[in-house]
N, C-alpha and C. Protein backbone atom coordinates (compact mmCIF):
# COMPACT_ATOMS: atom_id res chain seq x y z
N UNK A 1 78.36 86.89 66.74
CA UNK A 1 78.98 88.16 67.07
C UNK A 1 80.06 88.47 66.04
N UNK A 2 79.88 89.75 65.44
CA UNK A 2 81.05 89.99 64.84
C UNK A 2 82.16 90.37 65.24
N UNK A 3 83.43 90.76 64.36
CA UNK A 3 85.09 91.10 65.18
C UNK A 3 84.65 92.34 65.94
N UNK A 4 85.63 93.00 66.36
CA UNK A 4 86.08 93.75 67.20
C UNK A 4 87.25 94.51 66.12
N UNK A 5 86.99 95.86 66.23
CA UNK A 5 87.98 96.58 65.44
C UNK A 5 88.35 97.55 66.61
N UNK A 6 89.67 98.12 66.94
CA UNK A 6 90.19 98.82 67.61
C UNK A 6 90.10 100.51 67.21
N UNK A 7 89.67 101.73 67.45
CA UNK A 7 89.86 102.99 66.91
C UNK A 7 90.30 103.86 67.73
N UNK A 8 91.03 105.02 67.73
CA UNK A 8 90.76 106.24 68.55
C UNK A 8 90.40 107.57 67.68
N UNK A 9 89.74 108.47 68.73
CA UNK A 9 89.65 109.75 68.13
C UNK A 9 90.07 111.14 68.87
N UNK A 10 89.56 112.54 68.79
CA UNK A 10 89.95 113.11 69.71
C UNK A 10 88.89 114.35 69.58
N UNK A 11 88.41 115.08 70.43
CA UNK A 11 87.56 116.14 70.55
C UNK A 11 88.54 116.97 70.64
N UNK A 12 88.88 117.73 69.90
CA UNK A 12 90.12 118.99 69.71
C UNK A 12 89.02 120.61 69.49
N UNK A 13 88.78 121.40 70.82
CA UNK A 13 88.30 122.54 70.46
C UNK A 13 89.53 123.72 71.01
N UNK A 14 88.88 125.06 69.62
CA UNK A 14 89.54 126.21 69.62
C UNK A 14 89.60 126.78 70.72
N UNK A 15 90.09 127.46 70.61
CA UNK A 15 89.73 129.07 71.52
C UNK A 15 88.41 129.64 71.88
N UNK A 16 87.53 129.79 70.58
CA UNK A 16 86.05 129.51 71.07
C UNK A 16 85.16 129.01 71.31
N UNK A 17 85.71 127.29 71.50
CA UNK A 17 84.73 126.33 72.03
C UNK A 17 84.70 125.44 70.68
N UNK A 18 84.90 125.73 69.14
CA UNK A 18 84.62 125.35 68.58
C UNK A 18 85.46 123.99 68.25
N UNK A 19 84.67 122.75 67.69
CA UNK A 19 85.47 121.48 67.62
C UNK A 19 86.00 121.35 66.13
N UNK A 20 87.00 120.66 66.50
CA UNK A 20 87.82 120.11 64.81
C UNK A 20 87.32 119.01 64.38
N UNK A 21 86.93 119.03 63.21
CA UNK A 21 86.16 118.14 62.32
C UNK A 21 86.31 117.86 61.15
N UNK A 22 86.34 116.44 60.08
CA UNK A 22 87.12 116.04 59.40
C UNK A 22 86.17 115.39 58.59
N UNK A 23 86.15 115.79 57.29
CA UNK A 23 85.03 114.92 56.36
C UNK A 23 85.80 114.02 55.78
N UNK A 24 85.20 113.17 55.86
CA UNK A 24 86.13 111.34 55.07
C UNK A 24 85.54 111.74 53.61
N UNK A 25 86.84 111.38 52.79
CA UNK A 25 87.11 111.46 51.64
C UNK A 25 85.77 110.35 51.22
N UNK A 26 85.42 108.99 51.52
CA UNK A 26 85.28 108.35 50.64
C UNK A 26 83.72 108.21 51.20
N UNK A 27 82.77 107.24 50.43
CA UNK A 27 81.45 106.86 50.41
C UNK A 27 80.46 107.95 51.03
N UNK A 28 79.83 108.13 52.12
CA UNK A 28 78.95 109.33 52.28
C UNK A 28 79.28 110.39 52.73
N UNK A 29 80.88 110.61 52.56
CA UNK A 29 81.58 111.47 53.12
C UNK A 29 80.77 112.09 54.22
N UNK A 30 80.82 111.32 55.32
CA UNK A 30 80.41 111.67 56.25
C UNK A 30 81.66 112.51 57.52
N UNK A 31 81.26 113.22 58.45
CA UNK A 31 82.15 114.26 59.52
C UNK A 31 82.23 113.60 60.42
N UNK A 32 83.38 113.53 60.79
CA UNK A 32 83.71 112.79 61.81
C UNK A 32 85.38 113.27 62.57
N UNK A 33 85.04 113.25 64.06
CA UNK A 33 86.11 113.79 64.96
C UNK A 33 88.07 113.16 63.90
N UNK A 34 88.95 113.89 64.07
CA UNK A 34 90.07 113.42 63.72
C UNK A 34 90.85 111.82 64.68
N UNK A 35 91.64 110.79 63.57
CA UNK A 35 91.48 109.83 64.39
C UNK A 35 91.56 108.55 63.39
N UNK A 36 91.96 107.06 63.71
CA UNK A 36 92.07 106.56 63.35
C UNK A 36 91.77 104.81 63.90
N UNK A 37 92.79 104.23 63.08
CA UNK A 37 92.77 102.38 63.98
C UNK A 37 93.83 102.76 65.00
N UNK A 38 93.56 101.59 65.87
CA UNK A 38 94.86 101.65 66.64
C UNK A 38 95.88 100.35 65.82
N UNK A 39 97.15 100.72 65.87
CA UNK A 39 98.23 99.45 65.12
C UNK A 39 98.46 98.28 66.47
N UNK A 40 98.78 97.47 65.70
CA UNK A 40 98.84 96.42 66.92
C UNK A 40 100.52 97.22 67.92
N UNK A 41 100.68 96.60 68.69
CA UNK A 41 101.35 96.89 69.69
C UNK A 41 101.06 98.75 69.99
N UNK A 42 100.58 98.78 69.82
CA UNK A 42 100.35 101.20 69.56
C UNK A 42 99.16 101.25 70.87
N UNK A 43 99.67 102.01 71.94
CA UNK A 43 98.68 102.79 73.40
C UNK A 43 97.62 103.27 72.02
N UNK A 44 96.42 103.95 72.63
CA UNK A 44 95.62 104.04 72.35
C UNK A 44 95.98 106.05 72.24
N UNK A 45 96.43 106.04 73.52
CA UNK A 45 97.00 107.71 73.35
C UNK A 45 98.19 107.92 72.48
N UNK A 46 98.77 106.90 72.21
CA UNK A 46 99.72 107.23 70.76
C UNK A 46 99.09 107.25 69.92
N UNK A 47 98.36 106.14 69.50
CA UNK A 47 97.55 106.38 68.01
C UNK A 47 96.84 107.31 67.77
N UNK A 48 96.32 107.92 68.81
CA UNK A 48 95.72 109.27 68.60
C UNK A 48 96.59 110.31 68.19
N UNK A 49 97.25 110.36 68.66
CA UNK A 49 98.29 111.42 68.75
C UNK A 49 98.82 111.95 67.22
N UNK A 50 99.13 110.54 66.79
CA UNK A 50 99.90 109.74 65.22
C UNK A 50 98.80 109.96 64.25
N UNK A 51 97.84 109.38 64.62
CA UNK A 51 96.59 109.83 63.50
C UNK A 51 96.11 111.19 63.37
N UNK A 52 96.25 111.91 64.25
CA UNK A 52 95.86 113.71 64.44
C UNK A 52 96.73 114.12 63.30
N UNK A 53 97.56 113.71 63.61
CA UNK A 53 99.40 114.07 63.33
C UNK A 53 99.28 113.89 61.72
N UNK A 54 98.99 112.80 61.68
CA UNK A 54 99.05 112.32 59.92
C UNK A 54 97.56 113.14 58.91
N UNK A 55 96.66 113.03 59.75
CA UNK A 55 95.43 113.61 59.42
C UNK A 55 95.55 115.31 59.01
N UNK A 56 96.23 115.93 60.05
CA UNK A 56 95.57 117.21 60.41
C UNK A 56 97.11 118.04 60.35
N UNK A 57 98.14 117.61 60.50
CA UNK A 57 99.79 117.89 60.53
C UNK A 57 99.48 118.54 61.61
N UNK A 58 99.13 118.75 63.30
CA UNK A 58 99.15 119.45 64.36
C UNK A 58 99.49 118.30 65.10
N UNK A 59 100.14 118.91 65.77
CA UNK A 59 100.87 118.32 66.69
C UNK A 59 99.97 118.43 68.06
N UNK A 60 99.45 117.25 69.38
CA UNK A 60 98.60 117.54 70.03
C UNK A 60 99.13 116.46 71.18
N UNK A 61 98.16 116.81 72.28
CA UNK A 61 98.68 115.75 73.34
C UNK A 61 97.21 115.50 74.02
N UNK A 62 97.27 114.37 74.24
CA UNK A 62 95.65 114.12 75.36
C UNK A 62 95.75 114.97 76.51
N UNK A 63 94.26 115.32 77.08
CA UNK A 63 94.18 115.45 77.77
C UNK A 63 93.45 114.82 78.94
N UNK A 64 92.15 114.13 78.52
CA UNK A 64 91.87 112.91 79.57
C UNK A 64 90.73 112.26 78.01
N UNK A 65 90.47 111.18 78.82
CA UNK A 65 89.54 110.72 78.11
C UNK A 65 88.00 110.39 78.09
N UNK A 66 87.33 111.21 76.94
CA UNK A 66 85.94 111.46 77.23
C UNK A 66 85.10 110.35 77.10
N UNK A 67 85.91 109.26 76.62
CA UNK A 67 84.80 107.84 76.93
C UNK A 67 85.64 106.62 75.91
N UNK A 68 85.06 105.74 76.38
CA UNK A 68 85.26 104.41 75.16
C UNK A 68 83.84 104.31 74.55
N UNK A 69 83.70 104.02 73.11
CA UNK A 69 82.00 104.01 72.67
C UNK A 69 82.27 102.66 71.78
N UNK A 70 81.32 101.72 71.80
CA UNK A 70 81.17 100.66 71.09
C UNK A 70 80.18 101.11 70.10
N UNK A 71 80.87 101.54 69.01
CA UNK A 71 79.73 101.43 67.47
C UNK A 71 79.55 100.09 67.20
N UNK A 72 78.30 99.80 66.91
CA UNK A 72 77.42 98.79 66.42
C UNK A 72 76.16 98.30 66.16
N UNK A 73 76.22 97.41 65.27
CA UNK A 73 75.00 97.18 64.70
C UNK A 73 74.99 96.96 63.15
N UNK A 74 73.81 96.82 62.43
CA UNK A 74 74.11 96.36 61.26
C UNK A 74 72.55 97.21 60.40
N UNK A 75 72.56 98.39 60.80
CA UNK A 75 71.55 98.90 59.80
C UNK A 75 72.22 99.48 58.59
N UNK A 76 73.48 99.40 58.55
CA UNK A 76 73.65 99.75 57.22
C UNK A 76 73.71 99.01 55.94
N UNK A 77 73.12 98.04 56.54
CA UNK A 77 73.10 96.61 55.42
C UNK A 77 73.90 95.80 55.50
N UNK A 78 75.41 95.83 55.71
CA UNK A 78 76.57 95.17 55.63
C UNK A 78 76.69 94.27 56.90
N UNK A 79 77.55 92.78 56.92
CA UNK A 79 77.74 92.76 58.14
C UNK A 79 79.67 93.46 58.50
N UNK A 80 79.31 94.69 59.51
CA UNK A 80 80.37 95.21 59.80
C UNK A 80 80.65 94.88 60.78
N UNK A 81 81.87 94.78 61.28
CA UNK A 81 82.92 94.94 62.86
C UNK A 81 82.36 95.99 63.44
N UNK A 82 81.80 95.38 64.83
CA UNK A 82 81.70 96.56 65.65
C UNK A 82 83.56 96.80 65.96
N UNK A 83 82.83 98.65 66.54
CA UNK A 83 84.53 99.17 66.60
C UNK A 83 84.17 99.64 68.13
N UNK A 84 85.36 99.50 68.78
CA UNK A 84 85.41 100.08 70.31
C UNK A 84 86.26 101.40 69.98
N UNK A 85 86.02 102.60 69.93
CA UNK A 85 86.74 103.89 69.91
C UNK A 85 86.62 104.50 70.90
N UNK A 86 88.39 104.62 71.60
CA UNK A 86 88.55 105.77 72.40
C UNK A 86 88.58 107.18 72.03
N UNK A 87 88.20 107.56 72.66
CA UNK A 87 87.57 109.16 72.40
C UNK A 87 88.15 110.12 73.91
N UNK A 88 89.02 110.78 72.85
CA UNK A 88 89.76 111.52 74.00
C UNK A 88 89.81 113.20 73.97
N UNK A 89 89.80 114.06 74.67
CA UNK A 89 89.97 115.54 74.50
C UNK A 89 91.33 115.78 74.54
N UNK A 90 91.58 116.71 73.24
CA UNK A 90 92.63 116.79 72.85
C UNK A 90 93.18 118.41 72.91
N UNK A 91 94.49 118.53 72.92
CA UNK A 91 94.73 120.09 72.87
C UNK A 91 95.89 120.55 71.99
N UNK A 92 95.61 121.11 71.12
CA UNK A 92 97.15 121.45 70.39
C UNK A 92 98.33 121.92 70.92
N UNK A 93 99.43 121.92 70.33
CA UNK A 93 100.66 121.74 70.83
C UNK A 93 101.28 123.09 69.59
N UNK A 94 100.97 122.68 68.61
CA UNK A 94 101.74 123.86 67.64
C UNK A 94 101.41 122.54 66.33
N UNK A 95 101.69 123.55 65.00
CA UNK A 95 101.83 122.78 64.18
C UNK A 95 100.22 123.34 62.76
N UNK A 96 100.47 123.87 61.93
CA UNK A 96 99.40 123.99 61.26
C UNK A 96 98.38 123.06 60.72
N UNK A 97 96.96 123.38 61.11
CA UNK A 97 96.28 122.43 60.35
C UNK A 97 95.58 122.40 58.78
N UNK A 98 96.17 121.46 58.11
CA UNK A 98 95.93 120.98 57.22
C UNK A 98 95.20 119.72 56.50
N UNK A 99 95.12 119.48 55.38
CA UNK A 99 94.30 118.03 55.08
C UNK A 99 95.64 117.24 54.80
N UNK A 100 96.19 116.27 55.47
CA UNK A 100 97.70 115.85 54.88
C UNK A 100 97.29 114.46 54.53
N UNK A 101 96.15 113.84 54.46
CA UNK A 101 95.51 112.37 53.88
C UNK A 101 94.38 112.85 53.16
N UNK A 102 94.57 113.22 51.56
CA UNK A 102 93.52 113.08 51.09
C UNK A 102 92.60 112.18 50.90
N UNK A 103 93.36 110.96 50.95
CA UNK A 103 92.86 109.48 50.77
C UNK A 103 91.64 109.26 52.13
N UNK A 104 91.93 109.64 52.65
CA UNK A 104 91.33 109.29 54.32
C UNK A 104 90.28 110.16 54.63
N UNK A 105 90.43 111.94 54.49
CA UNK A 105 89.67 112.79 54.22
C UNK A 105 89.92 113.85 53.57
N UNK A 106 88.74 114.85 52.85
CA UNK A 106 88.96 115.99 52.16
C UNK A 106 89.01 117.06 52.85
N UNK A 107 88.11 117.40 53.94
CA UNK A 107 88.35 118.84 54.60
C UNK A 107 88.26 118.96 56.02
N UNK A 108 89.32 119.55 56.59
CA UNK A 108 89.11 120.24 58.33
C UNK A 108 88.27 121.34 58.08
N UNK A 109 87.48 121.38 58.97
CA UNK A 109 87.17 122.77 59.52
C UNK A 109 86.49 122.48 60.92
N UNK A 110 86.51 123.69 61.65
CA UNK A 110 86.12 124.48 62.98
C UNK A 110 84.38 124.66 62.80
N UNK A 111 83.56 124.04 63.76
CA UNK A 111 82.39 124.05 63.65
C UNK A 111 81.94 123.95 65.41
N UNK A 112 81.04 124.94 65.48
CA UNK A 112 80.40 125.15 66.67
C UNK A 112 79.34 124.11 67.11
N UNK A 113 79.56 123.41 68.69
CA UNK A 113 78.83 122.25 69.11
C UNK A 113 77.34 122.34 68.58
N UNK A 114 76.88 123.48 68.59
CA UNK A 114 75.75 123.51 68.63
C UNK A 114 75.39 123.58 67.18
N UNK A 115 75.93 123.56 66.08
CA UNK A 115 75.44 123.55 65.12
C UNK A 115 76.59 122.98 64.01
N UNK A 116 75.96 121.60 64.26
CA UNK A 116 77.38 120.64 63.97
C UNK A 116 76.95 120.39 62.16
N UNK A 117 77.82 119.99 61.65
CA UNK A 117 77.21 119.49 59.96
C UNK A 117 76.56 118.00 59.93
N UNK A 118 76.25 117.75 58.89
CA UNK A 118 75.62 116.39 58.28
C UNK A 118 76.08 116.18 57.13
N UNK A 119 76.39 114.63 56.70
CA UNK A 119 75.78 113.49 57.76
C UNK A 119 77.19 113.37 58.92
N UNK A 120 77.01 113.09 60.05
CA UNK A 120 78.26 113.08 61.03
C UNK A 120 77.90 111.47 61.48
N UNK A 121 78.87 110.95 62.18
CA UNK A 121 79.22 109.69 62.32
C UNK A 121 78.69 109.75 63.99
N UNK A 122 77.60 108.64 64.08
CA UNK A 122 76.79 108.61 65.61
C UNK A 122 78.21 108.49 66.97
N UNK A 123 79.25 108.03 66.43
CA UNK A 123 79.83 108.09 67.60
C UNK A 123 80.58 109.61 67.94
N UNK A 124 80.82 110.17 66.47
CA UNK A 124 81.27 112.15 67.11
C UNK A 124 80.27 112.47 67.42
N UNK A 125 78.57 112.52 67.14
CA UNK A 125 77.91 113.37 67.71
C UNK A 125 77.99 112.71 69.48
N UNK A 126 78.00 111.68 69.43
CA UNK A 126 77.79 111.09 70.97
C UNK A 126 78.95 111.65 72.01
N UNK A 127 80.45 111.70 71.18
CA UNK A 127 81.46 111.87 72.02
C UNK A 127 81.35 113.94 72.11
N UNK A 128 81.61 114.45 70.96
CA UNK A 128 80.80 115.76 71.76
C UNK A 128 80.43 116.61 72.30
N UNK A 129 78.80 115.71 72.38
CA UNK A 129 77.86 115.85 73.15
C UNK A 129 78.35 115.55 74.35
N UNK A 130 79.24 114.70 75.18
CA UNK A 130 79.70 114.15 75.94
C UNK A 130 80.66 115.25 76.38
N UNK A 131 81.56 115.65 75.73
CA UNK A 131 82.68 116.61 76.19
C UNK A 131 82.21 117.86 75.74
N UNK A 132 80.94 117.89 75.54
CA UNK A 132 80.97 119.72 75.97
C UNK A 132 80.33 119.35 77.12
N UNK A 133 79.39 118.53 77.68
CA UNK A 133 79.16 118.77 78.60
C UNK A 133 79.93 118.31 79.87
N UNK A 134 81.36 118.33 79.62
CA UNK A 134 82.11 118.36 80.31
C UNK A 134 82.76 116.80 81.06
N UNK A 135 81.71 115.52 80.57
CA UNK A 135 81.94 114.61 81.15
C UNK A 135 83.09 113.49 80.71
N UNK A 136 83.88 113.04 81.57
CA UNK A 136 85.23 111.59 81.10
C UNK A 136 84.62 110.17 81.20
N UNK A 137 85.53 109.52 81.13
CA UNK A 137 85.36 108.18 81.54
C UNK A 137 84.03 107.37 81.12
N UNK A 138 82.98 108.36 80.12
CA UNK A 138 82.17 107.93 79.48
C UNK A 138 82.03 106.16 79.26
N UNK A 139 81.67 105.51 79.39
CA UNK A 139 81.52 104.14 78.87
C UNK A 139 79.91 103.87 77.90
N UNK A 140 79.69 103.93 76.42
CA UNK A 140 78.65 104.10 75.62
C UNK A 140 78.42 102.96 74.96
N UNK A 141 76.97 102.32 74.04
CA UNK A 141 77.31 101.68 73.15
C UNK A 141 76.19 102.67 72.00
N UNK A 142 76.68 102.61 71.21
CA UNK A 142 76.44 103.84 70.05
C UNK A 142 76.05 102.70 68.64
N UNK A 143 74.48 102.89 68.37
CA UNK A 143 74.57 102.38 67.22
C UNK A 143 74.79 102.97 65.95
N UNK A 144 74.91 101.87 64.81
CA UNK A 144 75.21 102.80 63.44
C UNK A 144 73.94 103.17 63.04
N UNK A 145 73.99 104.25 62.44
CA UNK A 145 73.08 105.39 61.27
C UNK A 145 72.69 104.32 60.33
N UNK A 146 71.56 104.56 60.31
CA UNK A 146 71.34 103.90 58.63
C UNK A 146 71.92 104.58 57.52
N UNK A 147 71.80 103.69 56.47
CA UNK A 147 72.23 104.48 55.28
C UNK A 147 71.66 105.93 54.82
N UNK A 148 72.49 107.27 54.79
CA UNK A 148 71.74 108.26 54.46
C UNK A 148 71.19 107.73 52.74
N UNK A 149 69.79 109.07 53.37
CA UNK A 149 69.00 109.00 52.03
C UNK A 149 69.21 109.39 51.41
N UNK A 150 70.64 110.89 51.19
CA UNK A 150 71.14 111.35 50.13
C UNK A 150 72.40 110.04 49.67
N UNK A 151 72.59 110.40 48.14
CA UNK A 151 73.93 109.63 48.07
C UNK A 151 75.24 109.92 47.96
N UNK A 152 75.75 110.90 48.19
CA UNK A 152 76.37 111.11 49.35
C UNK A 152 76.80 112.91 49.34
N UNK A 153 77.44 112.87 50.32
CA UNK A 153 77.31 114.69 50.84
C UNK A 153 77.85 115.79 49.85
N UNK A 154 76.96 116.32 49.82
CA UNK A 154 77.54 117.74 48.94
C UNK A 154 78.96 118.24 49.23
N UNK A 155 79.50 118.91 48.36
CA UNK A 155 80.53 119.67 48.74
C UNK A 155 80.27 121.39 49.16
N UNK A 156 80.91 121.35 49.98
CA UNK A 156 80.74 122.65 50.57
C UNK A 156 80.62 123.87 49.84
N UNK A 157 79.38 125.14 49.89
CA UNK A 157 79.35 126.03 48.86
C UNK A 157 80.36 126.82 49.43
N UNK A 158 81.29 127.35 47.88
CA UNK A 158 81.67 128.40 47.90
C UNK A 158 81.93 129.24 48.87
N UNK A 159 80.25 130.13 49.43
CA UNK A 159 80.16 131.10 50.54
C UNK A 159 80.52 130.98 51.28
N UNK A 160 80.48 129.75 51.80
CA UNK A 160 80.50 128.89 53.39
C UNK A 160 82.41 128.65 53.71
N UNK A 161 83.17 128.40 52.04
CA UNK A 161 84.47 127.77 52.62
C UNK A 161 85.33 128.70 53.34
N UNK A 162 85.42 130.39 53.45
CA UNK A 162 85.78 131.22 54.40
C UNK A 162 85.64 130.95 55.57
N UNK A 163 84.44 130.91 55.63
CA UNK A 163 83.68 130.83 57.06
C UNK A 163 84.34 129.51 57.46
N UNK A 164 84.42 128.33 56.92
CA UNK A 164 84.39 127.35 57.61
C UNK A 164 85.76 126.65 57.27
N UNK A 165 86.66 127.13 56.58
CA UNK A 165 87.82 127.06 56.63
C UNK A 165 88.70 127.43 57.63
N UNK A 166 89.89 126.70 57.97
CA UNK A 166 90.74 126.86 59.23
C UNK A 166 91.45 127.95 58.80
């Protein structure tokens, strides 16, 4: 069995339903909910809070939580740490959003459940899928994606960064 890595995240939607979403800067720059590790001695609803915070500069507060999901498995070739991530619905507080970790990721944007981007990380599509349809206390185990077959994600055209800019 491999370690155990600690994470949280947060399902943060607009005004029109739409969720906040965060492309990781590095390897398949893949989309994935805002969110981080948890630090040792750090609640799980602080680190969320702190990682939104550092990620996104908005200031936010939980509102319940849409599940714990165990990512794992090893199709991506590597042997990785499964990660236990809490996954919580989140609501803004004030505070503009921005990219304030380039290192971590390159772009926010607002994207409608139903027509989410690629490649996205199996545990945001799972969590969600999960909180649009309204459900908490989720308990999942979520395996990893294989390696995509592209190498790695385009950058967003031009046309699209209006539209899909915050």
């Amino acid at each position: 069995m491999s370690s155990l890595t600690s994470a949280v995240a947060a399902v943060i939607t607009d005004a029109a339903g739409r969720v906040l979403l965060c492309q990781q800067s590095q390897g398949h720059r893949l989309w994935c909910l805002p969110g981080g590790r948890i630090r040792q001695a750090e609640s799980p609803v602080h680190a969320a809070i702190r990682d939104i915070r550092e990620e996104t500069g908005l200031e936010t507060h939980m509102v319940d939580l849409v599940g714990v999901y165990e990512l794992t498995g090893n199709t991506c070739g590597e042997d990785l740490p499964d990660v236990l991530k809490y996954v919580f619905r989140g609501q803004i507080d004030g505070g503009e959003a921005s990219v304030n970790s380039p290192g971590r990721i390159c772009w926010l944007s607002w994207h409608d459940p139903a027509a989410l981007p690629a490649p996205m990380t199996p545990v945001a599509r799972a969590a969600i899928a999960d909180a649009v349809a309204g459900m908490s206390g989720v308990l999942r185990q979520v395996q990893r994606d294989s390696e995509p077959d592209i190498p790695d994600a385009a950058e967003p055209e031009p046309a699209s960064l209006a539209a899909a800019a915050i």
